[in-house]
Protein backbone atom coordinates (compact mmCIF):
# COMPACT_ATOMS: atom_id res chain seq x y z
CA UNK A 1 -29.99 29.13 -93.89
CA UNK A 2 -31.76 27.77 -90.65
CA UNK A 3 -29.21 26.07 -88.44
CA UNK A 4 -30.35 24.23 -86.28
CA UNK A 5 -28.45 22.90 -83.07
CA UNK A 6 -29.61 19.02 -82.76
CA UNK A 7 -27.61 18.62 -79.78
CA UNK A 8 -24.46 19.72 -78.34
CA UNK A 9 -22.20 18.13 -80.94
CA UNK A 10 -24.69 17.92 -83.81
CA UNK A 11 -25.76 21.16 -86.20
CA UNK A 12 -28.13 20.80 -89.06
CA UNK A 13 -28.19 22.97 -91.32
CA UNK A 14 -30.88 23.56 -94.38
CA UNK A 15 -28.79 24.59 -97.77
CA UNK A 16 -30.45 27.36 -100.01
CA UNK A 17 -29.33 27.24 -103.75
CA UNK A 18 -27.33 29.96 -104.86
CA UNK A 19 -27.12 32.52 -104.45
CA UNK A 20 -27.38 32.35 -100.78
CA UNK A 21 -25.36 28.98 -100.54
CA UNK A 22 -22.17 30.49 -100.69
CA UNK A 23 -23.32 33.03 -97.79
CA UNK A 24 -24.84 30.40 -95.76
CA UNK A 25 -21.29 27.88 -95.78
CA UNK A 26 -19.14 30.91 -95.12
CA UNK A 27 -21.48 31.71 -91.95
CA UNK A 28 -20.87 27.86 -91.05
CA UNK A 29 -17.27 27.85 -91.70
CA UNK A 30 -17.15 30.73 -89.13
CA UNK A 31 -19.30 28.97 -86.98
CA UNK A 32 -17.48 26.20 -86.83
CA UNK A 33 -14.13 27.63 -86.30
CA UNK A 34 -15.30 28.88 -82.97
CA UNK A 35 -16.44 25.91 -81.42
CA UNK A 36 -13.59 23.79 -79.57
CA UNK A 37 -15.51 20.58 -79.65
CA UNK A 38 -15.45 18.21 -81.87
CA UNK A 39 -18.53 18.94 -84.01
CA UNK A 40 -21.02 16.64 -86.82
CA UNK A 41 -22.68 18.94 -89.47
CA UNK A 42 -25.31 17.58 -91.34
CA UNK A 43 -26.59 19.24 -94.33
CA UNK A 44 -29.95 19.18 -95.78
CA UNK A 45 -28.66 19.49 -99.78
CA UNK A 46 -32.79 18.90 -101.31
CA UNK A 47 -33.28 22.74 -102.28
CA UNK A 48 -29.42 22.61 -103.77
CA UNK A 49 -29.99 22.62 -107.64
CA UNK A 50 -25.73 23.04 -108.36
CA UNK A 51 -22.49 23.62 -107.29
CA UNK A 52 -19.46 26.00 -108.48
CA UNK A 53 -16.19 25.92 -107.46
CA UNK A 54 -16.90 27.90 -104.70
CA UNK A 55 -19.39 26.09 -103.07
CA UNK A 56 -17.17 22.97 -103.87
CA UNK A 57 -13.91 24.56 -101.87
CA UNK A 58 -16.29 25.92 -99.31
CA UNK A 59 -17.51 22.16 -98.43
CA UNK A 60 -13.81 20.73 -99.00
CA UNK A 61 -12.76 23.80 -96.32
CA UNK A 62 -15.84 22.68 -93.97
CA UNK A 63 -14.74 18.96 -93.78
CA UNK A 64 -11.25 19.43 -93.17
CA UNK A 65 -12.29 21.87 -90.18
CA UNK A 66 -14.38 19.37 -89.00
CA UNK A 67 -12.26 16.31 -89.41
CA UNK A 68 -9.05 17.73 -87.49
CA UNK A 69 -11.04 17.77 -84.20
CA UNK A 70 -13.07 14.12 -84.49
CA UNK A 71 -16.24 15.93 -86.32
CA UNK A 72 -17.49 14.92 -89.28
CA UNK A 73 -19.57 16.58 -92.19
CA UNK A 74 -22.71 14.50 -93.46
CA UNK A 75 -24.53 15.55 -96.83
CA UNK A 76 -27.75 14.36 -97.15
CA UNK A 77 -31.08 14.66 -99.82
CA UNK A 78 -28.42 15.52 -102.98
CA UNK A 79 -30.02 15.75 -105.71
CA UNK A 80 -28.83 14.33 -109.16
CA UNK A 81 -27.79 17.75 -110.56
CA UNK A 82 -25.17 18.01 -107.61
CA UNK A 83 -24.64 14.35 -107.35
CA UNK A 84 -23.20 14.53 -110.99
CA UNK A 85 -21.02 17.21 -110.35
CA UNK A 86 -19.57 15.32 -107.05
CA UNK A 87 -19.20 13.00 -109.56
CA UNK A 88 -17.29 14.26 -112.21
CA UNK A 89 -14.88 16.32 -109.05
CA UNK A 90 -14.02 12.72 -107.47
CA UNK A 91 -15.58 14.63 -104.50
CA UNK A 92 -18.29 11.76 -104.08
CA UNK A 93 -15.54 9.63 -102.57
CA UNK A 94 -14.44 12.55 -100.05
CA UNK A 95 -17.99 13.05 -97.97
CA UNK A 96 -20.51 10.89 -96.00
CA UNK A 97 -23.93 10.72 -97.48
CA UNK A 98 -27.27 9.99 -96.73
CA UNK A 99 -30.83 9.97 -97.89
CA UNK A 100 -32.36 11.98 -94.95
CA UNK A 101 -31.55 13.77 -92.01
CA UNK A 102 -32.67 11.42 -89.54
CA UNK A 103 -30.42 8.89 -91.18
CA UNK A 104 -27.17 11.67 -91.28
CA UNK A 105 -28.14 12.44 -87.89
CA UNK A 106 -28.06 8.51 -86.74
CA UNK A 107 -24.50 8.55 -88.55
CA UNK A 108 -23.43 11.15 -87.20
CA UNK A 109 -23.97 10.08 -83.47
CA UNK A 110 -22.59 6.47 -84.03
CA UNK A 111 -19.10 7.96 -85.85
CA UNK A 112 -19.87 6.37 -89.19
């Protein structure tokens, strides 16, 4: 997975499908845990085809990181596959999404 650092408090990172999507959120999660500022993730979810429980607890781990220190966690380009599995969890009431990065990104920087 290609992170990219947008800015200080902003990383982007591109999601792979499975089944280097579980790799690529654990190497976030550690990420994140190092940094001491509060920190926005954005995701790029279009080459995500589904989730397991894994990848669900992984996210669910990744936003609560994020959310005790001000950050915030920003999915964007689901598709309908993973949409409907959000879905069916209840998770599509627990994250922020968009249609694009530019648009997560814009989000991101003005705390919605």
């Amino acid at each position: 997975m290609p992170l990219s650092d947008w800015s200080e408090s902003v990383i982007i990172g591109e999601m792979a499908d499975e089944p280097a999507l579980n790799e690529d959120l654990r190497a976030l999660l550690l990420r994140v845990s190092k940094k001491d500022c509060s920190l926005h993730v954005v995701l790029d979810m279009r080459a995500v085809s589904y989730l397991n429980s894994s990848n669900l607890a992984q996210l669910i781990q990744l936003r609560k990181s994020l959310s005790g220190g001000d950050g915030s966690l920003h999915l964007c380009g689901v598709r309908d596959s993973v949409w409907s599995v959000l879905l069916m969890t209840g998770l599509d009431r627990l994250f922020k999404f968009t249609d694009d990065v530019p648009t997560a990104i814009t989000a991101a920087q003005l705390g919605l």
